[in-house]
PDB file of N, CA and C in Angstrom:
ATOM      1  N   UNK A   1       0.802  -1.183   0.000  1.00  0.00           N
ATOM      2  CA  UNK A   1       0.000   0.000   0.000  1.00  0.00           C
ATOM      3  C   UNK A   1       0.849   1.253   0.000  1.00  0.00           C
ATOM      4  N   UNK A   2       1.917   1.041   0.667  1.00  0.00           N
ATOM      5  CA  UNK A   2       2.720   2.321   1.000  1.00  0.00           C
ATOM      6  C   UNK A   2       3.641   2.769  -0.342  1.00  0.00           C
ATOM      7  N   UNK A   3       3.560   1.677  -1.084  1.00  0.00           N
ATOM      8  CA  UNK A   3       4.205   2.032  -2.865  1.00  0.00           C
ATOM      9  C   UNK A   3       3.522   2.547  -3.621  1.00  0.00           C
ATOM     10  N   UNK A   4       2.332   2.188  -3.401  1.00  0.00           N
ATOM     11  CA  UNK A   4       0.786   2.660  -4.290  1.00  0.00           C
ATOM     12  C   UNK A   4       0.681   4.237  -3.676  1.00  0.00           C
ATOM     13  N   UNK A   5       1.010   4.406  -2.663  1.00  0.00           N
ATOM     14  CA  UNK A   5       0.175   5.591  -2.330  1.00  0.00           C
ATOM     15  C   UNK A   5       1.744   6.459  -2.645  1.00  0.00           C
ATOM     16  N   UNK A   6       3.168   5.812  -2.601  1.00  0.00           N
ATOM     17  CA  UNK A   6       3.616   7.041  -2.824  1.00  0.00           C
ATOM     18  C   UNK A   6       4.078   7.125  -4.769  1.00  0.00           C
ATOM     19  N   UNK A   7       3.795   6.060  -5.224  1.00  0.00           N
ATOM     20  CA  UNK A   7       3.645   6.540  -6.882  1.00  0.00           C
ATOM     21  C   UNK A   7       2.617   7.089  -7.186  1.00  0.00           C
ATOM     22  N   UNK A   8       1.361   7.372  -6.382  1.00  0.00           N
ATOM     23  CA  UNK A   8       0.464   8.284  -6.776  1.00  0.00           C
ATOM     24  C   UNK A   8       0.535   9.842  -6.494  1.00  0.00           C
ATOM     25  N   UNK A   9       1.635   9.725  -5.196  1.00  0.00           N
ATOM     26  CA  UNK A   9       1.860  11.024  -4.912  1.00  0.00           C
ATOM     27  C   UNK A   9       3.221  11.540  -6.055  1.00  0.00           C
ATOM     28  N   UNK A  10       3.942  10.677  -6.463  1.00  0.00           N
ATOM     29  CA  UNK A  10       4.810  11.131  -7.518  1.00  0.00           C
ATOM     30  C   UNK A  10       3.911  11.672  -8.589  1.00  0.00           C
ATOM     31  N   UNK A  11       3.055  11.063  -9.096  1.00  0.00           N
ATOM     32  CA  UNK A  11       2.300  10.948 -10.105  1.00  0.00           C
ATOM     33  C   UNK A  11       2.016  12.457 -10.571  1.00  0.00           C
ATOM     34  N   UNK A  12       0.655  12.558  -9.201  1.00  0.00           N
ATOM     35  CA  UNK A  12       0.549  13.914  -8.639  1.00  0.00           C
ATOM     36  C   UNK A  12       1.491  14.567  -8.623  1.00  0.00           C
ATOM     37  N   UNK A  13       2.829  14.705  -8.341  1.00  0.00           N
ATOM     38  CA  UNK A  13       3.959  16.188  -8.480  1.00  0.00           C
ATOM     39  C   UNK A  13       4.368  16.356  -9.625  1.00  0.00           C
ATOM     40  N   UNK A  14       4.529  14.731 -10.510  1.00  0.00           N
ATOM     41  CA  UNK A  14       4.761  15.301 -11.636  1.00  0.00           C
ATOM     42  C   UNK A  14       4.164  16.100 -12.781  1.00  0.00           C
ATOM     43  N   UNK A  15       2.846  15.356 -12.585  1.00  0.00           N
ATOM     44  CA  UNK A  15       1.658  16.203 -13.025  1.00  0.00           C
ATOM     45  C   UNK A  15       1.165  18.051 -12.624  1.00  0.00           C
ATOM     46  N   UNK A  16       1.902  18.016 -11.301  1.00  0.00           N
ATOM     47  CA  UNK A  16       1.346  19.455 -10.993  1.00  0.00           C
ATOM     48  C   UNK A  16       2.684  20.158 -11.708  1.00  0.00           C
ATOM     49  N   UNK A  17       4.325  19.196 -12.104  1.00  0.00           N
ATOM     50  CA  UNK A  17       5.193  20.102 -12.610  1.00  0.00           C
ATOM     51  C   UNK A  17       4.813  20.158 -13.833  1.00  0.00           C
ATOM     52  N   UNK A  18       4.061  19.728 -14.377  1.00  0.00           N
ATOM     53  CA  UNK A  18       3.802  19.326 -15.922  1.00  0.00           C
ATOM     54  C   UNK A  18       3.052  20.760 -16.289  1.00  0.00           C
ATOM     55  N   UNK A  19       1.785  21.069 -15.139  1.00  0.00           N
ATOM     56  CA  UNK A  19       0.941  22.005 -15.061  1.00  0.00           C
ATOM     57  C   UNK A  19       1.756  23.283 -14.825  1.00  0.00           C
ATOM     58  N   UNK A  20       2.764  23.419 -14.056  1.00  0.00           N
ATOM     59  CA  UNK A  20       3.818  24.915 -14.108  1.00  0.00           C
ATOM     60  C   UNK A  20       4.305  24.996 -15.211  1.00  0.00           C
ATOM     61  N   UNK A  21       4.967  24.069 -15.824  1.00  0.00           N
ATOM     62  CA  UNK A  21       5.690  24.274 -16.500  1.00  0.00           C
ATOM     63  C   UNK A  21       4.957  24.542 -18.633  1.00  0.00           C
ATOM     64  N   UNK A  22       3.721  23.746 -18.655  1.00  0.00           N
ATOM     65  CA  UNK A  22       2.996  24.527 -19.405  1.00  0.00           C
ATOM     66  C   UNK A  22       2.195  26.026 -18.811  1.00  0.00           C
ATOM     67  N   UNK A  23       2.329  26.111 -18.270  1.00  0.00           N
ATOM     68  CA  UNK A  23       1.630  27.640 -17.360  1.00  0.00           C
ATOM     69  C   UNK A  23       2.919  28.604 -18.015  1.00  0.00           C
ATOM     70  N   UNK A  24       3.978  28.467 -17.721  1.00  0.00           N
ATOM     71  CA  UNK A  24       5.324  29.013 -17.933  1.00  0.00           C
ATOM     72  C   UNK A  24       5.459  29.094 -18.884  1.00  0.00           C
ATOM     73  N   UNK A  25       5.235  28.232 -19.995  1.00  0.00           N
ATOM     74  CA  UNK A  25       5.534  28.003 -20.941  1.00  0.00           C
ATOM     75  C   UNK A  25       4.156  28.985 -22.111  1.00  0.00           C
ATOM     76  N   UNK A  26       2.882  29.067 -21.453  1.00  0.00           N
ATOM     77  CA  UNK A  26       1.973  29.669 -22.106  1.00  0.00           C
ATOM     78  C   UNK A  26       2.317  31.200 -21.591  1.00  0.00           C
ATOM     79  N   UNK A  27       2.710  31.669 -20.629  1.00  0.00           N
ATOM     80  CA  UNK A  27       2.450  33.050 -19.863  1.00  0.00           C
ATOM     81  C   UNK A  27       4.047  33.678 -20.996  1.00  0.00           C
ATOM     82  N   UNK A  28       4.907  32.753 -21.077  1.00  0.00           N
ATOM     83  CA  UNK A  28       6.224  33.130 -22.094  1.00  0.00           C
ATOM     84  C   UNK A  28       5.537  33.867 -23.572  1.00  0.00           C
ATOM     85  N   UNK A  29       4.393  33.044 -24.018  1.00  0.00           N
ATOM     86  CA  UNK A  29       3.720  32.612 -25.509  1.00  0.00           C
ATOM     87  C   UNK A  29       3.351  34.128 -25.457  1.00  0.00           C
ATOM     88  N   UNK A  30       2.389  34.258 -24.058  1.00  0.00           N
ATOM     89  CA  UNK A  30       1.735  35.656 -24.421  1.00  0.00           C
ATOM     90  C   UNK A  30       2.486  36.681 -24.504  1.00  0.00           C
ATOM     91  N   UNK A  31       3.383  36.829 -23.305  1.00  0.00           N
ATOM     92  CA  UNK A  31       4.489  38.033 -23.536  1.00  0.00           C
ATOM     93  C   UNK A  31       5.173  37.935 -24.847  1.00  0.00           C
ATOM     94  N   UNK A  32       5.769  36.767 -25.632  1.00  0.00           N
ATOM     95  CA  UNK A  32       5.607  37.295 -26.583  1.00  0.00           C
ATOM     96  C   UNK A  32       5.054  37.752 -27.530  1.00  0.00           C
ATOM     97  N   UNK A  33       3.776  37.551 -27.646  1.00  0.00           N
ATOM     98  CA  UNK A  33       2.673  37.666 -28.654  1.00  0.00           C
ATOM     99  C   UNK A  33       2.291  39.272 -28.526  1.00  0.00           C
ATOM    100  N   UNK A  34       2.271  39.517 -27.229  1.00  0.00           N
ATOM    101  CA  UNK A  34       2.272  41.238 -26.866  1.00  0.00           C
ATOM    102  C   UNK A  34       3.584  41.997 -27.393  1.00  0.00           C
ATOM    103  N   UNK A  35       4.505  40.862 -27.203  1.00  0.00           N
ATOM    104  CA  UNK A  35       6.086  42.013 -27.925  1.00  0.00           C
ATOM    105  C   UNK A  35       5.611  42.141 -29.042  1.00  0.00           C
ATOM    106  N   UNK A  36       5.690  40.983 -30.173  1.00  0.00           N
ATOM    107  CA  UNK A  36       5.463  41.086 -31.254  1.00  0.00           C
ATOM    108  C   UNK A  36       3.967  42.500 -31.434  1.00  0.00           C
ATOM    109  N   UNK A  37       2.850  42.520 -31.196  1.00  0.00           N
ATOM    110  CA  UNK A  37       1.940  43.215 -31.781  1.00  0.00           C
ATOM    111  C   UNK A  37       2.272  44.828 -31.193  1.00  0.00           C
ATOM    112  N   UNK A  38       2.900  44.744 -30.130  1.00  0.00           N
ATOM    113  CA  UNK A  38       3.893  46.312 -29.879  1.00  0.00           C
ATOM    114  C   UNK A  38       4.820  46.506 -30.937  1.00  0.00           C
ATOM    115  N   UNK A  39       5.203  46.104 -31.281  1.00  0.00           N
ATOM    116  CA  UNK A  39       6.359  45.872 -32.473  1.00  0.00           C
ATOM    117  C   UNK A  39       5.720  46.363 -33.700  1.00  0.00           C
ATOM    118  N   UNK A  40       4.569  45.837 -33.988  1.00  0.00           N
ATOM    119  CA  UNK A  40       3.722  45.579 -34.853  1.00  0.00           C
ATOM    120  C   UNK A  40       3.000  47.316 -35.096  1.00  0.00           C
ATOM    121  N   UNK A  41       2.670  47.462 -33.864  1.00  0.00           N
ATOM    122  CA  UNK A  41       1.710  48.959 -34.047  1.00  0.00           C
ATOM    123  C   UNK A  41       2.857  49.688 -34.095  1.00  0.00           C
ATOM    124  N   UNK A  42       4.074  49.678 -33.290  1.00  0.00           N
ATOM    125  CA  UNK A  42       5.172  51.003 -33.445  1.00  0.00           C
ATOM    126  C   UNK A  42       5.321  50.931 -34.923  1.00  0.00           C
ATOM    127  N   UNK A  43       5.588  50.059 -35.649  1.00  0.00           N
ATOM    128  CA  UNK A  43       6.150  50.226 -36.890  1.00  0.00           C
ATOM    129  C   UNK A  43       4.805  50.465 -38.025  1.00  0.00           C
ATOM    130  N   UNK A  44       3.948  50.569 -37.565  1.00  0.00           N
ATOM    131  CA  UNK A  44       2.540  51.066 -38.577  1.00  0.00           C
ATOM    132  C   UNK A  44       2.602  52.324 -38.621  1.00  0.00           C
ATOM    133  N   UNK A  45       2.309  53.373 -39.561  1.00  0.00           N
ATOM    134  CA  UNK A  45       2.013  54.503 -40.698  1.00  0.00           C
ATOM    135  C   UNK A  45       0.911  54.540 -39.439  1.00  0.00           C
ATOM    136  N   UNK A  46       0.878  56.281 -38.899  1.00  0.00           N
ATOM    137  CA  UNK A  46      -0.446  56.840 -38.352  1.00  0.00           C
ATOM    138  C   UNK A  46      -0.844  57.720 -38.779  1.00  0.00           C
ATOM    139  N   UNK A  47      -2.082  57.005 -39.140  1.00  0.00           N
ATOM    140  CA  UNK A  47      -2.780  58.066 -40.178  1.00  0.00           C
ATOM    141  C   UNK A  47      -3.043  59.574 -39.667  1.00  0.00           C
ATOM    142  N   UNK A  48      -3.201  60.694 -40.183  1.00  0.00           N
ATOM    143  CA  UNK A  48      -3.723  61.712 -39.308  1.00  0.00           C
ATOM    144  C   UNK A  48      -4.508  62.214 -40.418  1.00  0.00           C
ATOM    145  N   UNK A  49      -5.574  62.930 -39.772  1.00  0.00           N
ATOM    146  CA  UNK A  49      -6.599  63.602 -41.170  1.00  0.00           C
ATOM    147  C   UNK A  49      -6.720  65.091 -41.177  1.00  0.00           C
ATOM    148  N   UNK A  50      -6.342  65.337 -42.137  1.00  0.00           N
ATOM    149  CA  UNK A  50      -6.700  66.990 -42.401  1.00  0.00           C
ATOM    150  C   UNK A  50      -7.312  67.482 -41.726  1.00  0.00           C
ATOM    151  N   UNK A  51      -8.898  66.963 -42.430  1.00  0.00           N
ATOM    152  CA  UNK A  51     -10.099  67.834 -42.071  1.00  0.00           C
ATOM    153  C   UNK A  51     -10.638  66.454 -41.083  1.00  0.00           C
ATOM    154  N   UNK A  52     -11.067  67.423 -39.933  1.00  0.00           N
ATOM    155  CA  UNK A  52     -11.984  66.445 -39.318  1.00  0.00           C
ATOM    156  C   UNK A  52     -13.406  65.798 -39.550  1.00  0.00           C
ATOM    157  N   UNK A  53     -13.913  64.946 -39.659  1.00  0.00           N
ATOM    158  CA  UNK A  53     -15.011  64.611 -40.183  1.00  0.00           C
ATOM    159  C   UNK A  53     -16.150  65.675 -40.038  1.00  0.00           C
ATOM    160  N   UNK A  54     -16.107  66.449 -38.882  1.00  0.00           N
ATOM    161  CA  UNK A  54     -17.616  67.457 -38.691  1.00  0.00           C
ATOM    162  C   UNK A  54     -17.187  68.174 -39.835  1.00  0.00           C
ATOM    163  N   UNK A  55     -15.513  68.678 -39.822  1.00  0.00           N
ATOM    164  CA  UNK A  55     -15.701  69.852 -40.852  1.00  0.00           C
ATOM    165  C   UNK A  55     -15.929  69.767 -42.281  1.00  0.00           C
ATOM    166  N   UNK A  56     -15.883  68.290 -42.753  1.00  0.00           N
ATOM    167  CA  UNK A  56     -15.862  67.304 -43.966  1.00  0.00           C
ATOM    168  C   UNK A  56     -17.304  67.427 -44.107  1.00  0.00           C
ATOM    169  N   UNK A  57     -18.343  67.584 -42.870  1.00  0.00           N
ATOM    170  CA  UNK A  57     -19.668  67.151 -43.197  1.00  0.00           C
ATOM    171  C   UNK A  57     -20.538  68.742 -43.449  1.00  0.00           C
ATOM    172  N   UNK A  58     -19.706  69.811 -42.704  1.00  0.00           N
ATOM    173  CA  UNK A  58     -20.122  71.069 -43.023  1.00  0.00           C
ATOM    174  C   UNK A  58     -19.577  71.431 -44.406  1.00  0.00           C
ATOM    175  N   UNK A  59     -18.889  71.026 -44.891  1.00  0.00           N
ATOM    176  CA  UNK A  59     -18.482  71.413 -46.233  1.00  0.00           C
ATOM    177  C   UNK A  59     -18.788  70.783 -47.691  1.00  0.00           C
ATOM    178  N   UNK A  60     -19.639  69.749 -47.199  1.00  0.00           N
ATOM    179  CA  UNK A  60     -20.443  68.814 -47.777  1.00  0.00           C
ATOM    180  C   UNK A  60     -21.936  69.875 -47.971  1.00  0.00           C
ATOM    181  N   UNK A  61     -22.168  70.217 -46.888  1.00  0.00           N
ATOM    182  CA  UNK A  61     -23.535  70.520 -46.755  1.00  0.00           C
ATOM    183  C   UNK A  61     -23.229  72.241 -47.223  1.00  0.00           C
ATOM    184  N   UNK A  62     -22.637  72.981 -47.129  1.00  0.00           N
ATOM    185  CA  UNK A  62     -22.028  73.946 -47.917  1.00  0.00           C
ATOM    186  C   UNK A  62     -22.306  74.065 -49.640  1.00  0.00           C
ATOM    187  N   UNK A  63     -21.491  73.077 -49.818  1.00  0.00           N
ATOM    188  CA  UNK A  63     -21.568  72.845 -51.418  1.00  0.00           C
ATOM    189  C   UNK A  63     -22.892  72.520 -51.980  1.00  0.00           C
ATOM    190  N   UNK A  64     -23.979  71.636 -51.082  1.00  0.00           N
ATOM    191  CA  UNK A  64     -24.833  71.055 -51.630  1.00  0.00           C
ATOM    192  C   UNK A  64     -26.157  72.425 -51.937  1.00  0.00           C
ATOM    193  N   UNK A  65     -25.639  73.510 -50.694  1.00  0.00           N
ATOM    194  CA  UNK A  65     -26.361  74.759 -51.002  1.00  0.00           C
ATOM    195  C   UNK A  65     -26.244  75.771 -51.540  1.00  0.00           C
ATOM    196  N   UNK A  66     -24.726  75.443 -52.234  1.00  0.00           N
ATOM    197  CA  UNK A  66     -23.964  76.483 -53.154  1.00  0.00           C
ATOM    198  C   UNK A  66     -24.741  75.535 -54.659  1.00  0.00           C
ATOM    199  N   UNK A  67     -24.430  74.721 -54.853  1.00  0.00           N
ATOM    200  CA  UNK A  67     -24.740  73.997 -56.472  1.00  0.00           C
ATOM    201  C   UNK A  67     -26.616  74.430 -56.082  1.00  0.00           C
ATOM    202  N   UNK A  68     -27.609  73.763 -55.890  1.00  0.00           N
ATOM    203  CA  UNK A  68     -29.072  74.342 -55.527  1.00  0.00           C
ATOM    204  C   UNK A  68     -29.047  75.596 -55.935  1.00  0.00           C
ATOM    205  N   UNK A  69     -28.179  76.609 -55.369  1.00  0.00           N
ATOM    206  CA  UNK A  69     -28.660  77.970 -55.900  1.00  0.00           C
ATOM    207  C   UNK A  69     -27.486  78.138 -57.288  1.00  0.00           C
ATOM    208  N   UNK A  70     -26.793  77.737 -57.534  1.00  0.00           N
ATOM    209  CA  UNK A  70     -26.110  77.546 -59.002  1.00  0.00           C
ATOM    210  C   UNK A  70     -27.062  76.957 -59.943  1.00  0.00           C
ATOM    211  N   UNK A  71     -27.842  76.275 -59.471  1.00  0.00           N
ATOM    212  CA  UNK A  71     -28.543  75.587 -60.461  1.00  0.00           C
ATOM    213  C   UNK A  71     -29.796  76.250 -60.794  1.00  0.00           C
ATOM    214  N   UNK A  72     -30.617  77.007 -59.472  1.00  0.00           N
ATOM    215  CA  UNK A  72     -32.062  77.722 -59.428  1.00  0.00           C
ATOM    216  C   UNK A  72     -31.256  78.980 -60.709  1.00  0.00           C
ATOM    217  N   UNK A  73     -30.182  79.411 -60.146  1.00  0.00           N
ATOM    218  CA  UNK A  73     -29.720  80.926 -60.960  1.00  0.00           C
ATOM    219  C   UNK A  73     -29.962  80.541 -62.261  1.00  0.00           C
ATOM    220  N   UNK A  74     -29.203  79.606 -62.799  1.00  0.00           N
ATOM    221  CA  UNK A  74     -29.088  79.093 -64.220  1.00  0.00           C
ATOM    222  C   UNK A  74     -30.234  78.672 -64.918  1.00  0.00           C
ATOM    223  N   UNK A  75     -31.597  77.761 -64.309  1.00  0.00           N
ATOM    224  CA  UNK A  75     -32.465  77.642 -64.373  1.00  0.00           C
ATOM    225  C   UNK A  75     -33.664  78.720 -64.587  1.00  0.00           C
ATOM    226  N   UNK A  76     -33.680  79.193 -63.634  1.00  0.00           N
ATOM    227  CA  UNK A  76     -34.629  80.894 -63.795  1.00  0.00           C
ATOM    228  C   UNK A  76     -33.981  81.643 -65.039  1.00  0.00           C
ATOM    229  N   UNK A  77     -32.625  82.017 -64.730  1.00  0.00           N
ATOM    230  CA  UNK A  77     -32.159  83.190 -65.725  1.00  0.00           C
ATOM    231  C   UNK A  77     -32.183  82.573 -67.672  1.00  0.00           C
ATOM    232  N   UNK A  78     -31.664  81.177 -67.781  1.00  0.00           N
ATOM    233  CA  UNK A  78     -31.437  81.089 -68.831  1.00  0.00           C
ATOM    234  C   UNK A  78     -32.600  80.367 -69.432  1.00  0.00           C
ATOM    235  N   UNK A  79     -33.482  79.116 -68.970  1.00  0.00           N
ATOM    236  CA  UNK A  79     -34.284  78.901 -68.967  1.00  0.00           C
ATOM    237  C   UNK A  79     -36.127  79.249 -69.115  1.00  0.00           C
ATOM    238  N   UNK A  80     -35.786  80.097 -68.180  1.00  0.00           N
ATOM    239  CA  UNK A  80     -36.915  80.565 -68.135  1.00  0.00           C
ATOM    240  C   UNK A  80     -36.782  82.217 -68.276  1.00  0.00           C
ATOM    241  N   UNK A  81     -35.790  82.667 -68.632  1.00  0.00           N
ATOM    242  CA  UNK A  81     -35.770  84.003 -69.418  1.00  0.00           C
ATOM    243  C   UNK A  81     -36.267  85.390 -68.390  1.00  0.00           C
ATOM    244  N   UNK A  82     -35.697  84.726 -67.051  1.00  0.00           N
ATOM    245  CA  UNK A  82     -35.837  85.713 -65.940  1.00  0.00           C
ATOM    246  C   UNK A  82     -34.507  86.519 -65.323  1.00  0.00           C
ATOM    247  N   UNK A  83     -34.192  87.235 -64.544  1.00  0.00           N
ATOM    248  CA  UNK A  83     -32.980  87.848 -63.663  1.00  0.00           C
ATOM    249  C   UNK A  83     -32.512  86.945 -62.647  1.00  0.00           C
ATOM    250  N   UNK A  84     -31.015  86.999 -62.634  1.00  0.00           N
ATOM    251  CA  UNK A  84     -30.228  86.136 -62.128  1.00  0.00           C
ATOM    252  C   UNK A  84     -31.038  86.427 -60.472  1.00  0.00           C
ATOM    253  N   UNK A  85     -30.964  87.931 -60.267  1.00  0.00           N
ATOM    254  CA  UNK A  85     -31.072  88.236 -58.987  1.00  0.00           C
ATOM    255  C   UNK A  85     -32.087  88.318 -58.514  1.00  0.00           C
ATOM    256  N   UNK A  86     -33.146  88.009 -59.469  1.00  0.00           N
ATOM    257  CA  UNK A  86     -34.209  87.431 -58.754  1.00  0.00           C
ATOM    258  C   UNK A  86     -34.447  86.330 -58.067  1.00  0.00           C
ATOM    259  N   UNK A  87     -33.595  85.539 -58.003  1.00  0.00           N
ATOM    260  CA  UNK A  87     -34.034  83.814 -57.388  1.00  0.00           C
ATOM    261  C   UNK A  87     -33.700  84.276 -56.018  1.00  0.00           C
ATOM    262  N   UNK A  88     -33.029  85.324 -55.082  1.00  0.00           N
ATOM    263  CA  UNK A  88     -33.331  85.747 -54.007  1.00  0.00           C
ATOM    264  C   UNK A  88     -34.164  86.709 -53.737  1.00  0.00           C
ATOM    265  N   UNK A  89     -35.065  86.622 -54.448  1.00  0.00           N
ATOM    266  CA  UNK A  89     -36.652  87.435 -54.007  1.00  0.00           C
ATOM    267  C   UNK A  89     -37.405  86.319 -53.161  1.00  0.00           C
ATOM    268  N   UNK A  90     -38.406  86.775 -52.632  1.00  0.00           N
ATOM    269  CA  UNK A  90     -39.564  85.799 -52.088  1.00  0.00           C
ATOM    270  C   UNK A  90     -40.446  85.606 -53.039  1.00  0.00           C
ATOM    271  N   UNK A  91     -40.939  87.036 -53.794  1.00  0.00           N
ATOM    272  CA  UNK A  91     -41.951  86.624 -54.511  1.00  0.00           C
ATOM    273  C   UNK A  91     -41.608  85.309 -55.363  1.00  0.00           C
ATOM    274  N   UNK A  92     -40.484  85.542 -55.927  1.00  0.00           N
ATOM    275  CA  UNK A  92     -40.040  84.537 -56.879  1.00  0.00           C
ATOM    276  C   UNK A  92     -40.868  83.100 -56.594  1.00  0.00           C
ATOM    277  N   UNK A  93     -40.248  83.180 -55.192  1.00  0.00           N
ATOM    278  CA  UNK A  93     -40.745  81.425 -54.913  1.00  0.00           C
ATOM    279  C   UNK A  93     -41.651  81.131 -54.533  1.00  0.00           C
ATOM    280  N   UNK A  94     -42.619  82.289 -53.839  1.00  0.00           N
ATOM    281  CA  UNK A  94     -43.683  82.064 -53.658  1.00  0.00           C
ATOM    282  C   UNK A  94     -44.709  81.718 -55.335  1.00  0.00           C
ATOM    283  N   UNK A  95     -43.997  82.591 -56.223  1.00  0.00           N
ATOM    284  CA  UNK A  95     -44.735  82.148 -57.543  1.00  0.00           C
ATOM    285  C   UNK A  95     -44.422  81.028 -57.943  1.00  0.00           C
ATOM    286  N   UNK A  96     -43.130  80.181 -57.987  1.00  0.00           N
ATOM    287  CA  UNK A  96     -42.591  78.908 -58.537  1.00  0.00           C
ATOM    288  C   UNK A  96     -43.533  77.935 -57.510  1.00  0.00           C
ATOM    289  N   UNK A  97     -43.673  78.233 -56.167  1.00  0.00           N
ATOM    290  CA  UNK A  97     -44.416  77.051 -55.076  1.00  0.00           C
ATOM    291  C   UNK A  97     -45.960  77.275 -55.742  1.00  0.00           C
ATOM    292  N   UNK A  98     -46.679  78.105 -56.063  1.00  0.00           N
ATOM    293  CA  UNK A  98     -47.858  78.263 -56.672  1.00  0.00           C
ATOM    294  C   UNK A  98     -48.061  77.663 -57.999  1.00  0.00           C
ATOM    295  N   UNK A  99     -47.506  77.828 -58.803  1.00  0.00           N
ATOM    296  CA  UNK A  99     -47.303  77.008 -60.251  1.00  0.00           C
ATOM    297  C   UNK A  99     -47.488  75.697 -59.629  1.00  0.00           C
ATOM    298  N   UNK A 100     -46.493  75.301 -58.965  1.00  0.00           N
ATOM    299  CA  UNK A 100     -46.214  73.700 -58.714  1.00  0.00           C
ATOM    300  C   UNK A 100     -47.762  73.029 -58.172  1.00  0.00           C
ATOM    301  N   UNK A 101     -48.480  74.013 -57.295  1.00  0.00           N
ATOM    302  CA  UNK A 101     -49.293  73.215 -56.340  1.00  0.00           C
ATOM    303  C   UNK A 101     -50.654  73.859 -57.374  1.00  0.00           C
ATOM    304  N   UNK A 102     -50.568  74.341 -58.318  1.00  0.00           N
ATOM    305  CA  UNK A 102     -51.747  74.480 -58.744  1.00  0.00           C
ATOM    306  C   UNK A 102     -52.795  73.935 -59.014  1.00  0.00           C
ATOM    307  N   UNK A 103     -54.163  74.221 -58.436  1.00  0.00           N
ATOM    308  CA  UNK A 103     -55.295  73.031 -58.042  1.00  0.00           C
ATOM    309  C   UNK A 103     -55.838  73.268 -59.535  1.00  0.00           C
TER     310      UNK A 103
END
């Protein structure tokens, strides 16, 4: 009995060195896996952006109300055989919204 019980206790230590020593052996894996992807980001291109996206989206929305009245000007004046500087009248549009909805 006293052989049985102490090859089980070998068994057991070797097994718990088996368990350090993959522990050791995985906790090595990660530190390197962290060197490497430190490695990895230092040596990556950082991007930086000009314009920041809000100001990308105000200048978007800028243009889209600059071309609209490029287009009403060109439309009224050449088109329809009116004054450039009329398309900032009210009447103007109050007459173009009347045409449109005419019952």
């Amino acid at each position: 009995m006293s052989s049985n019980n102490t090859q089980q206790e070998e068994a057991k230590a070797k097994t718990r060195e088996q368990v350090k020593n993959e522990a050791a052996k995985t906790r090595e894996q990660v530190k390197q896996e962290r060197r490497e992807k430190r490695e990895k980001a230092q040596n990556r291109r950082v991007r930086v952006r000009i314009l920041p996206i809000w100001l990308r989206i105000v200048i978007i929305a800028g243009l889209i109300c600059l071309s609209t009245l490029a287009g009403a000007a060109v439309g009224y004046s050449m088109m329809g055989n009116g004054k450039v500087m009329d398309i900032f009248k009210s009447s103007t549009w109050t007459h173009i919204i009347d045409l449109v909805e005419k019952e």
